[in-house]
N, C-alpha and C. Protein backbone atom coordinates (compact mmCIF):
# COMPACT_ATOMS: atom_id res chain seq x y z
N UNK A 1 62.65 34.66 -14.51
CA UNK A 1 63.31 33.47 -15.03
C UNK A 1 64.76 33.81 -15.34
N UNK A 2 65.65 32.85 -14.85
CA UNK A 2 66.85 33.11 -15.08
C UNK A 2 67.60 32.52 -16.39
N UNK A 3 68.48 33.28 -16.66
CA UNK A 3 69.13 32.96 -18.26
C UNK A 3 69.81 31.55 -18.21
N UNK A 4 69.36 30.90 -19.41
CA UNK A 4 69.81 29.70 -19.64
C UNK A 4 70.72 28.86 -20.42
N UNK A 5 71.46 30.03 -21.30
CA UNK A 5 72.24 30.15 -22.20
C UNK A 5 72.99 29.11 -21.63
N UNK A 6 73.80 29.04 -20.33
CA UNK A 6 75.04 28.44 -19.67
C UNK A 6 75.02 27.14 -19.27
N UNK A 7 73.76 26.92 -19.22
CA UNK A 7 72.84 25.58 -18.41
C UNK A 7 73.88 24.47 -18.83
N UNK A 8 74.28 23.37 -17.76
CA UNK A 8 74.90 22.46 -17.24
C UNK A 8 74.06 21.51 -16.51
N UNK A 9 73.67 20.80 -16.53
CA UNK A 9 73.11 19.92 -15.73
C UNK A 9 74.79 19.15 -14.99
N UNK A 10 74.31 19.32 -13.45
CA UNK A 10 75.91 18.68 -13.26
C UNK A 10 75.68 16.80 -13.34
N UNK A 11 76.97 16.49 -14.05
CA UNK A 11 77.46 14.95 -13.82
C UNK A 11 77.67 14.24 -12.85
N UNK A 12 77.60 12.90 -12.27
CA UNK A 12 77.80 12.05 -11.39
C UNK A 12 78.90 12.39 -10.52
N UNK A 13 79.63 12.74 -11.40
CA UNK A 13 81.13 13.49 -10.25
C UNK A 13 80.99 14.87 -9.57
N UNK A 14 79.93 15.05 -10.14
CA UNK A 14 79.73 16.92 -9.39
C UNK A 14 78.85 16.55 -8.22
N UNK A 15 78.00 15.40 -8.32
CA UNK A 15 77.13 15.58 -7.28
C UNK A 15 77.72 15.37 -5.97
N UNK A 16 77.49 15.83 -4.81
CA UNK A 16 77.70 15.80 -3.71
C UNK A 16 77.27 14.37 -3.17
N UNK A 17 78.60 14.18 -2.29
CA UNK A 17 77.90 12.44 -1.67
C UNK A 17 77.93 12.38 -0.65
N UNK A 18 78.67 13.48 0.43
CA UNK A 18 79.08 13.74 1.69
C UNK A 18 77.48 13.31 2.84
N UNK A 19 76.39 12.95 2.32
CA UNK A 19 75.21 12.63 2.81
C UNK A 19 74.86 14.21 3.32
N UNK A 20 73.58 14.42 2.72
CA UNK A 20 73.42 15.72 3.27
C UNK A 20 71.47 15.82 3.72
N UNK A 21 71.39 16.41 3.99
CA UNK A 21 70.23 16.79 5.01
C UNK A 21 69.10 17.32 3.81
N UNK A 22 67.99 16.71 4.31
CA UNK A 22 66.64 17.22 3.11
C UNK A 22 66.75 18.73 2.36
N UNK A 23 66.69 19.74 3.20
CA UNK A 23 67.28 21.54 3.39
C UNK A 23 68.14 21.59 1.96
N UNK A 24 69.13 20.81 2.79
CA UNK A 24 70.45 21.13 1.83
C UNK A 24 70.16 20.46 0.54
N UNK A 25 70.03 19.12 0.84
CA UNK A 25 69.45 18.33 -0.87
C UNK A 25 68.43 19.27 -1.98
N UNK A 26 67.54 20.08 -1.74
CA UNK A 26 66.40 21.09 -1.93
C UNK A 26 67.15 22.25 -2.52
N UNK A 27 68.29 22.52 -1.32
CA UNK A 27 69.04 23.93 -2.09
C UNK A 27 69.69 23.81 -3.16
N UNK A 28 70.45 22.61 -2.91
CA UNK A 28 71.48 21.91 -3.88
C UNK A 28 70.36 21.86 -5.11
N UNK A 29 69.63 21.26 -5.36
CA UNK A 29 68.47 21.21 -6.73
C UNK A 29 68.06 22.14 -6.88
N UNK A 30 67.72 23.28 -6.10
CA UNK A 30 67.36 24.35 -6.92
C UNK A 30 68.11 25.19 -7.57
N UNK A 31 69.65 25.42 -6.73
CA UNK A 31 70.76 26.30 -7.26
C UNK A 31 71.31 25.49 -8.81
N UNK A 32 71.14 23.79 -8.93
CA UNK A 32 71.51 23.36 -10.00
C UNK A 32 70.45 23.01 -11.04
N UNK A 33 69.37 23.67 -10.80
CA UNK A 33 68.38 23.38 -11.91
C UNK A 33 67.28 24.67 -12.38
N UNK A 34 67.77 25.62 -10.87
CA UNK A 34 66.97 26.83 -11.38
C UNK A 34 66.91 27.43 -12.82
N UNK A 35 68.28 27.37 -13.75
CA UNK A 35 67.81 28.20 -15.16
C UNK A 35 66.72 27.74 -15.85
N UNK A 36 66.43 26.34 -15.46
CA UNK A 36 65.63 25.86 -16.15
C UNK A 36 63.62 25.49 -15.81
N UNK A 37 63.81 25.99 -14.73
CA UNK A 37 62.60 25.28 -14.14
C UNK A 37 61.56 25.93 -14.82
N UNK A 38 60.40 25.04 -14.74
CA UNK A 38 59.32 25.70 -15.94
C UNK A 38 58.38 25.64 -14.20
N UNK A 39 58.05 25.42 -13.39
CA UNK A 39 56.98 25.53 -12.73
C UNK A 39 57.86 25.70 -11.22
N UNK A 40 57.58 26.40 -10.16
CA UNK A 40 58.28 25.70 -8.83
C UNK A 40 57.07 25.81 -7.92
N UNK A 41 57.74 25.11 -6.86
CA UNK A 41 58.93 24.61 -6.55
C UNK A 41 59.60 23.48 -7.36
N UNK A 42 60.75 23.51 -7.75
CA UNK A 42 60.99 21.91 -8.14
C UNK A 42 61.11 20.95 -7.16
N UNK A 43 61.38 21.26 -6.24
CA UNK A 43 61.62 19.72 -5.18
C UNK A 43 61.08 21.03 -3.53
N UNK A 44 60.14 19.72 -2.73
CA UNK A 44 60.12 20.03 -1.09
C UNK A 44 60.39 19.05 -0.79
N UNK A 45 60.44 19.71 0.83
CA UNK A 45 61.10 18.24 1.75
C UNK A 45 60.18 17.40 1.65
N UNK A 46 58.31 17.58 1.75
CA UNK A 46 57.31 16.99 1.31
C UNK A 46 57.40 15.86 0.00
N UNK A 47 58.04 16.58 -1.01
CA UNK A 47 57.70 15.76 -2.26
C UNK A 47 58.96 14.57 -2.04
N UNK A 48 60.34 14.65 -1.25
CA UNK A 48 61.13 13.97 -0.74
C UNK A 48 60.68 13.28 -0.44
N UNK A 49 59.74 13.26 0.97
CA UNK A 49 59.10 12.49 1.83
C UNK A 49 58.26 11.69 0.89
N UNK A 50 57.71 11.92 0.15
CA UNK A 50 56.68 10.73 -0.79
C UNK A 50 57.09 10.02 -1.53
N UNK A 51 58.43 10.87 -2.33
CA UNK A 51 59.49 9.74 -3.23
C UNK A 51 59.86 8.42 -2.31
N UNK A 52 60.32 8.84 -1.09
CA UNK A 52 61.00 7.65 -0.13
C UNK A 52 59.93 6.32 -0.28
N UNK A 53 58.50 6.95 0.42
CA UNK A 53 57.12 6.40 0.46
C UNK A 53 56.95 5.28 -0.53
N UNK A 54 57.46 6.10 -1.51
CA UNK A 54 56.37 5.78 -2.78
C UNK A 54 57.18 4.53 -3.58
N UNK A 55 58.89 4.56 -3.10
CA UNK A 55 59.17 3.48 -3.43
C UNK A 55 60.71 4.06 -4.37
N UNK A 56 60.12 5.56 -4.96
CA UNK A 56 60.99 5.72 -6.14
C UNK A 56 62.24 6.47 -5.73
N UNK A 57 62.52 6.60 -4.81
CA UNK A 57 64.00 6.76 -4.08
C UNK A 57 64.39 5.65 -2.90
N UNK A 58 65.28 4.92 -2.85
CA UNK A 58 65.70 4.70 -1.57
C UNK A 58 65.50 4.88 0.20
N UNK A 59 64.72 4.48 0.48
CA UNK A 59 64.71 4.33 2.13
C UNK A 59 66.35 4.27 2.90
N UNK A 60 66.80 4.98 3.25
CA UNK A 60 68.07 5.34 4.18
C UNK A 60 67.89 5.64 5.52
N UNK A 61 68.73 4.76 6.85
CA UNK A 61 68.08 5.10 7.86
C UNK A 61 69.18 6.57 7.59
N UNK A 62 68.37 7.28 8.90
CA UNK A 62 69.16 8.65 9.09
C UNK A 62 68.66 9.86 8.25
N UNK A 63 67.72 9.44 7.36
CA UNK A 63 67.72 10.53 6.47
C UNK A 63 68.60 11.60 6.06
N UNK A 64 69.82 10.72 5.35
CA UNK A 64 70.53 11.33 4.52
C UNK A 64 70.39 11.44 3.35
N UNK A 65 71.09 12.06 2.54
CA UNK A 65 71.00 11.87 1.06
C UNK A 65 72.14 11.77 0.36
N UNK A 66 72.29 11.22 -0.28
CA UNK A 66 74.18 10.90 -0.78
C UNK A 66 74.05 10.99 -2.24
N UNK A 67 74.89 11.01 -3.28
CA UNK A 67 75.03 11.13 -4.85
C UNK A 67 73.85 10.34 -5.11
N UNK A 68 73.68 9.04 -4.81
CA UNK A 68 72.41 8.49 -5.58
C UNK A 68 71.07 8.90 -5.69
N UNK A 69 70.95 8.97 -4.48
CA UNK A 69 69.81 9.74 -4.14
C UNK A 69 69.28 11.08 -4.73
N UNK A 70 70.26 12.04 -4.39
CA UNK A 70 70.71 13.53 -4.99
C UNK A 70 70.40 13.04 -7.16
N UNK A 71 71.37 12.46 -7.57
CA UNK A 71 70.80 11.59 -8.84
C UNK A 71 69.46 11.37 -9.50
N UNK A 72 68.92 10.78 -8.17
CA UNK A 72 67.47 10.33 -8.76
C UNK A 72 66.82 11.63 -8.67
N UNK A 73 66.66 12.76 -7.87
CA UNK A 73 66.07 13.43 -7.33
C UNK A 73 65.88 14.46 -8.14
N UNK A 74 67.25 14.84 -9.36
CA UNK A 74 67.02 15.86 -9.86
C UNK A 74 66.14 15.21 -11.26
N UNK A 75 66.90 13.75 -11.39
CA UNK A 75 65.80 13.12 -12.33
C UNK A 75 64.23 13.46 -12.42
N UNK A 76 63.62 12.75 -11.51
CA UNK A 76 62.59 13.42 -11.12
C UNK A 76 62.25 14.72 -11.16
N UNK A 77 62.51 15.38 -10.84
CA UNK A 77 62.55 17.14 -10.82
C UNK A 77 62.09 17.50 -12.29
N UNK A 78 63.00 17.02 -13.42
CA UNK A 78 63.06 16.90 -14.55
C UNK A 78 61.45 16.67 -15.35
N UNK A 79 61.74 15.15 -14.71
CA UNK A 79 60.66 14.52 -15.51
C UNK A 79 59.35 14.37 -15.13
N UNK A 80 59.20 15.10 -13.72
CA UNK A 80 58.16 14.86 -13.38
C UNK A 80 57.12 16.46 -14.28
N UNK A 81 57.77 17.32 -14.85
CA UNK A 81 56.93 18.39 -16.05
C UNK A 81 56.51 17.60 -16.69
N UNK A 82 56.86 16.63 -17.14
CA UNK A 82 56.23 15.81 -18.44
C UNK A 82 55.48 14.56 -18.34
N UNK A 83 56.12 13.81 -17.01
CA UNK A 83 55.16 12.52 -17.08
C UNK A 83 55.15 12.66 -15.62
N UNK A 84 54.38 10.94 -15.19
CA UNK A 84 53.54 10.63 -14.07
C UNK A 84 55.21 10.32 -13.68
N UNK A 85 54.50 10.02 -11.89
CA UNK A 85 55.32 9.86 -11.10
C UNK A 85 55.81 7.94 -11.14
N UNK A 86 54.88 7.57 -11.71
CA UNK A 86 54.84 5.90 -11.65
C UNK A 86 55.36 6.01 -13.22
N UNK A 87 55.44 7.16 -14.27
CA UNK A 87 55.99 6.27 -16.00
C UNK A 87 57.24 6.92 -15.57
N UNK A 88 57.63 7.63 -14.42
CA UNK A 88 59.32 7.87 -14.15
C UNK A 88 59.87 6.80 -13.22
N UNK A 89 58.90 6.13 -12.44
CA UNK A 89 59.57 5.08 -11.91
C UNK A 89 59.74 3.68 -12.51
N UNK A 90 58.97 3.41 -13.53
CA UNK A 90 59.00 2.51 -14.61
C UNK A 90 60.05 3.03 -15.89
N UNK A 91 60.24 4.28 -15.70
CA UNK A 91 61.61 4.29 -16.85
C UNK A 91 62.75 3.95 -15.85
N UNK A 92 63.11 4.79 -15.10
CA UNK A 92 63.89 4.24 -14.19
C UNK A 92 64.57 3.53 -13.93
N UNK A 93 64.07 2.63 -13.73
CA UNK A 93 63.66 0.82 -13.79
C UNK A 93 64.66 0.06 -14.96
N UNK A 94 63.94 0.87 -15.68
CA UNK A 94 63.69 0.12 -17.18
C UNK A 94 65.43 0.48 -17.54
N UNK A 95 66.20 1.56 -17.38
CA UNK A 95 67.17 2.33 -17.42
C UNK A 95 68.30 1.48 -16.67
N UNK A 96 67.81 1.41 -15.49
CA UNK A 96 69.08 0.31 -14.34
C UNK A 96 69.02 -0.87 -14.79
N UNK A 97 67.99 -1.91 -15.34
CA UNK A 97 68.16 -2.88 -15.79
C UNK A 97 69.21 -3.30 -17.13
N UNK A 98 69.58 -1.95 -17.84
CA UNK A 98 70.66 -1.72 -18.86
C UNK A 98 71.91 -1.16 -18.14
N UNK A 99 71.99 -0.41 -17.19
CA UNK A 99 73.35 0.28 -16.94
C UNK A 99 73.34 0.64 -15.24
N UNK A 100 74.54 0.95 -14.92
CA UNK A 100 74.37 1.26 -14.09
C UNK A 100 73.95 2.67 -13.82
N UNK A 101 73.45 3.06 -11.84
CA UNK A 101 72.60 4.43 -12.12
C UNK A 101 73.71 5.57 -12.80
N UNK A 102 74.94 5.76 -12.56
CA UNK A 102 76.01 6.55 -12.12
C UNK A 102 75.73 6.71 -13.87
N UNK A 103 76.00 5.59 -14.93
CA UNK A 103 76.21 5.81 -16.38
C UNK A 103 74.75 6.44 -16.70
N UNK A 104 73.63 5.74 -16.29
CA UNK A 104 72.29 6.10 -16.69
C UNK A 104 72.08 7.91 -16.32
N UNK A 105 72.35 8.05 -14.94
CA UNK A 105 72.65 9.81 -14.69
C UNK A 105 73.41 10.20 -15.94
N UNK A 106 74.56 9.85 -15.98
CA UNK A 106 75.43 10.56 -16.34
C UNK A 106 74.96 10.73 -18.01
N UNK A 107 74.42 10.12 -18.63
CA UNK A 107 73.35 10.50 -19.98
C UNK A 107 71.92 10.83 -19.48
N UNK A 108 71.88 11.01 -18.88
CA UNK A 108 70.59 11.76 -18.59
C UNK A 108 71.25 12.96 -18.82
N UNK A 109 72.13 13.31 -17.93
CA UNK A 109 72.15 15.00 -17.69
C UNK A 109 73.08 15.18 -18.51
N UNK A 110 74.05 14.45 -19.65
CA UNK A 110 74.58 14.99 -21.22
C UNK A 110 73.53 15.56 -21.79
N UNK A 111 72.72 14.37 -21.98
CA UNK A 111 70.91 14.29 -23.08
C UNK A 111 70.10 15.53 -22.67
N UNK A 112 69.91 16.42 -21.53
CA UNK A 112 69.31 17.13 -21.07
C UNK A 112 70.18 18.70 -21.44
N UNK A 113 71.50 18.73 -20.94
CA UNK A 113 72.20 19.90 -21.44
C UNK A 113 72.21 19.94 -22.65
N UNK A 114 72.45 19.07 -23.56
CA UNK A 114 72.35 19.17 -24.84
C UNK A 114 70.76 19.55 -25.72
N UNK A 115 70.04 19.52 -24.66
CA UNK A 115 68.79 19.65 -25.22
C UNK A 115 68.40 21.54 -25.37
N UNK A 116 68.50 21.69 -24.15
CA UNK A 116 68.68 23.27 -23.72
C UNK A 116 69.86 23.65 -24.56
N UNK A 117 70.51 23.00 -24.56
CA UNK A 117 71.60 24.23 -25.60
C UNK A 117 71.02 24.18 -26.96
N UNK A 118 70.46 22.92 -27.54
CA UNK A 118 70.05 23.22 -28.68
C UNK A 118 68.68 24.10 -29.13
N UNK A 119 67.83 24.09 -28.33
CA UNK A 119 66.91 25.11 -28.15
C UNK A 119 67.23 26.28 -27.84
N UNK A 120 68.39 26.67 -27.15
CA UNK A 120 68.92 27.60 -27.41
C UNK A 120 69.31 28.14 -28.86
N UNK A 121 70.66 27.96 -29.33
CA UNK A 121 70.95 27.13 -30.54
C UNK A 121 70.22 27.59 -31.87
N UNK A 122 68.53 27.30 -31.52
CA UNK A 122 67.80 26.71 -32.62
C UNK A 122 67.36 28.06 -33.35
N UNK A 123 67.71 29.70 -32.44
CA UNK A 123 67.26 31.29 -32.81
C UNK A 123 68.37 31.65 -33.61
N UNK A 124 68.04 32.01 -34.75
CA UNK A 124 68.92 33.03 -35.81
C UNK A 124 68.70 34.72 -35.02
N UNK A 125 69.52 35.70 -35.68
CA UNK A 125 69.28 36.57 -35.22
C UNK A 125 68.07 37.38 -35.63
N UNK A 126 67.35 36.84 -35.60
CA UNK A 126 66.11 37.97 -36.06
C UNK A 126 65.06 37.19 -35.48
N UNK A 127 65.63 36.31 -34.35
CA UNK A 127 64.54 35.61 -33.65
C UNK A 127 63.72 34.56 -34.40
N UNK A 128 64.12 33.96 -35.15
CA UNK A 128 63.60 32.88 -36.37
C UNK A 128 63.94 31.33 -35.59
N UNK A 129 62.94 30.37 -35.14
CA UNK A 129 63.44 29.35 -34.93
C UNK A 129 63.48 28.48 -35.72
N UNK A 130 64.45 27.53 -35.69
CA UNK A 130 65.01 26.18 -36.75
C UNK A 130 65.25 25.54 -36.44
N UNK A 131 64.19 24.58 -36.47
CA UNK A 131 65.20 22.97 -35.90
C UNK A 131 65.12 22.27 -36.55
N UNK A 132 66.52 21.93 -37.00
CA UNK A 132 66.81 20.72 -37.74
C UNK A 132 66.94 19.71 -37.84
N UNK A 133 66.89 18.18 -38.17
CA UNK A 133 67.60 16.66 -38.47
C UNK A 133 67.92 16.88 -37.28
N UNK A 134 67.82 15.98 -35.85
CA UNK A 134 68.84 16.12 -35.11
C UNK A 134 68.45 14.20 -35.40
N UNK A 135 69.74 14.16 -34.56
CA UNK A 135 69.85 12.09 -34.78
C UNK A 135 69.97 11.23 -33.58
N UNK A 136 69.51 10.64 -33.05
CA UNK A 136 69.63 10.21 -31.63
C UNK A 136 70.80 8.86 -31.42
N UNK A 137 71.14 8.88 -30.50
CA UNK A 137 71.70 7.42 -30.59
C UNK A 137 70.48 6.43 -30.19
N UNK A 138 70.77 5.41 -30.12
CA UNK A 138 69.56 4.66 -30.41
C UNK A 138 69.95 4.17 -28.88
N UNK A 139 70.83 4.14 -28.00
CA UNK A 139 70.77 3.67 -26.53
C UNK A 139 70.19 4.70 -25.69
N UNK A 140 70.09 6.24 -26.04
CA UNK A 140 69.72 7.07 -25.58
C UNK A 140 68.51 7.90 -26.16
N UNK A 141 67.88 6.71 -26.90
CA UNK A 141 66.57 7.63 -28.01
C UNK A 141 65.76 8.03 -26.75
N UNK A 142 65.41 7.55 -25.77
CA UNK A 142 64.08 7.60 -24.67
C UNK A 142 64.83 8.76 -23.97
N UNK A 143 65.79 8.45 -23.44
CA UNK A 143 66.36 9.65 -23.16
C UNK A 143 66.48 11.46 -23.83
N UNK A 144 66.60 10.83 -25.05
CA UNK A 144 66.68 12.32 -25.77
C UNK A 144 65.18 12.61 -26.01
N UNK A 145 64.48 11.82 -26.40
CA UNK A 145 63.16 12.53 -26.56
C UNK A 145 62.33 13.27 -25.89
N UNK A 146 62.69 12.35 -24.26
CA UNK A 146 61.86 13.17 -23.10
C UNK A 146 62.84 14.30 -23.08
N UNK A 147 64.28 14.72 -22.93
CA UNK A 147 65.36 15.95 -22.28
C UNK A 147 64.11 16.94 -23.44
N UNK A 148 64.51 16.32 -24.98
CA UNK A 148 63.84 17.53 -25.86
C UNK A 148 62.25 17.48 -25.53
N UNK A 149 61.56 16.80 -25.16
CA UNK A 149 60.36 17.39 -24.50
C UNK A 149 60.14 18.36 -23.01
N UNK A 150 60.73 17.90 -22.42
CA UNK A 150 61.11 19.53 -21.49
C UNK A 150 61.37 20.61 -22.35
N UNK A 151 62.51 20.14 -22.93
CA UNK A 151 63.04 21.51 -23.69
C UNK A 151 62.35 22.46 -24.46
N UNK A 152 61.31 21.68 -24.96
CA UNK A 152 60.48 21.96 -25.87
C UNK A 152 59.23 22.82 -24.84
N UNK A 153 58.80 21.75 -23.80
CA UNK A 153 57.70 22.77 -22.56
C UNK A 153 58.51 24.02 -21.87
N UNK A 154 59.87 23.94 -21.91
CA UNK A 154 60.45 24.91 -21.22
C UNK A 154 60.27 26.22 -21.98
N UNK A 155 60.92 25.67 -23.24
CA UNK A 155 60.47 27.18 -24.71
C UNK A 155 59.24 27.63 -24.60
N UNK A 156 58.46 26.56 -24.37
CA UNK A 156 56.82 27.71 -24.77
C UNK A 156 56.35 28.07 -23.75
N UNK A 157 56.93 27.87 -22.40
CA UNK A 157 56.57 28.24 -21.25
C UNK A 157 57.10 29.37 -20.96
N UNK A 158 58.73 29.91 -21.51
CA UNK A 158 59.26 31.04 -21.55
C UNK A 158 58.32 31.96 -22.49
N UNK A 159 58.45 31.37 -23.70
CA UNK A 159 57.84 32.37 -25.08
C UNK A 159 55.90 33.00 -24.32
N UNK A 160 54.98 32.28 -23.10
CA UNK A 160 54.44 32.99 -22.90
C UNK A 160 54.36 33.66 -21.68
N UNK A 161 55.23 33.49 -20.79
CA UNK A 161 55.54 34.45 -19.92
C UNK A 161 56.15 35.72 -20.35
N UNK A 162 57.20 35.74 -21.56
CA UNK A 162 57.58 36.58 -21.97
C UNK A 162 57.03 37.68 -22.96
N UNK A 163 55.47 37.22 -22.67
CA UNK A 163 54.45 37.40 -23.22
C UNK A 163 54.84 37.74 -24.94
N UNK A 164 55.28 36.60 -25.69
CA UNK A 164 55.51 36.47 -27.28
C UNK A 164 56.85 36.47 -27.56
N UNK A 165 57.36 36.07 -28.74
CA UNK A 165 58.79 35.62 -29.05
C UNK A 165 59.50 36.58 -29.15
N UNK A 166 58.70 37.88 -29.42
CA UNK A 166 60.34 39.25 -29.50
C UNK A 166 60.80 39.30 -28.42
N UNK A 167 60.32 38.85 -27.18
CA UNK A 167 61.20 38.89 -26.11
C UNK A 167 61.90 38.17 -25.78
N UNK A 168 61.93 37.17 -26.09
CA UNK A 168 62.53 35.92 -25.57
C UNK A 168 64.09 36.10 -25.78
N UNK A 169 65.33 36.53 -26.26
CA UNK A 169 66.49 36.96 -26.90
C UNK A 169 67.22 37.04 -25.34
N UNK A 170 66.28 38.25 -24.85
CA UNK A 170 66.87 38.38 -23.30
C UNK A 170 67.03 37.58 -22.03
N UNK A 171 65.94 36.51 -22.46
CA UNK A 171 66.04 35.35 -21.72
C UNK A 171 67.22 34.50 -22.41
N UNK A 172 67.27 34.22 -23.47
CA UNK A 172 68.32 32.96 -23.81
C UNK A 172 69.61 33.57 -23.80
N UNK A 173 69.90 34.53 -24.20
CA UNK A 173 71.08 35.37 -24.67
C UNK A 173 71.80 36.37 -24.06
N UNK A 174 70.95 36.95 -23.21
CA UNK A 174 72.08 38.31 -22.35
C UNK A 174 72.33 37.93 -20.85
């Protein structure tokens, strides 16, 4: 597992829109989501192929993939550790009907870096965790709860691979 201290989820302007090829869409998500992944693969060209299917990405002739797409995709990636594939296409949903996707991304992946950093964050030096009061905004409560529920499966998914918490320091920190 790679260190996560640095973790960025990139913004609407980082994503690539140049339309790019399943391969490349796959590499692109793994190189920008690997510190964090609690299970992989995070994305195949397969699980691509069923998003299209299934309704919860865009049908494009050509099979390209452009920022929106790329957008939804790491969404998914995300949220599919924690919920079904149909309560991410019903948040989704629920998300574009308030904003557009570009603003809705673009607090997703604030709400998500901020989550990982604060779980980061949350170790004193003697390996003591603390988490405190945190306060949500209330346009982004659904948002923050699920980022800190990853965050939260990501921690205990590290803490037992790392087989118990004295190790864990080297994962968040060096």
């Amino acid at each position: 597992m790679k260190n996560i201290k640095d973790f960025k989820c990139p913004s609407w302007e980082d994503l690539p829109n140049e339309g790019l090829r399943s391969k490349q869409v796959i590499e692109y998500i793994e190189s920008a989501l690997s510190p964090i992944v609690i299970e992989g693969p995070i994305i195949t060209a397969t699980m691509i192929q069923n998003y299209r299917k299934w309704g919860v990405i865009d049908r494009k002739p050509g099979r390209m993939y452009y920022r929106d797409d790329i957008a939804r995709l790491i969404v998914i990636s995300i949220y599919k550790q924690i919920l079904t594939i149909d309560e991410i296409k019903k948040g989704t949903d629920l998300s574009l009907k308030q904003q557009s996707l570009e603003k809705s991304y673009n607090s997703f992946a604030s709400v998500l870096t901020d989550a990982i950093s604060y779980i980061n964050k949350a170790f004193d030096n003697e390996g003591n965790l603390t988490i405190k009061e945190e306060k949500f905004n209330y346009k982004e409560v659904g948002l923050s709860v699920l980022a800190f529920a990853y965050a939260a499966r990501l921690l205990g998914t590290i803490i037992i691979k790392q087989n118990g918490i004295k190790n864990l320091r080297s994962i968040l920190y060096e």
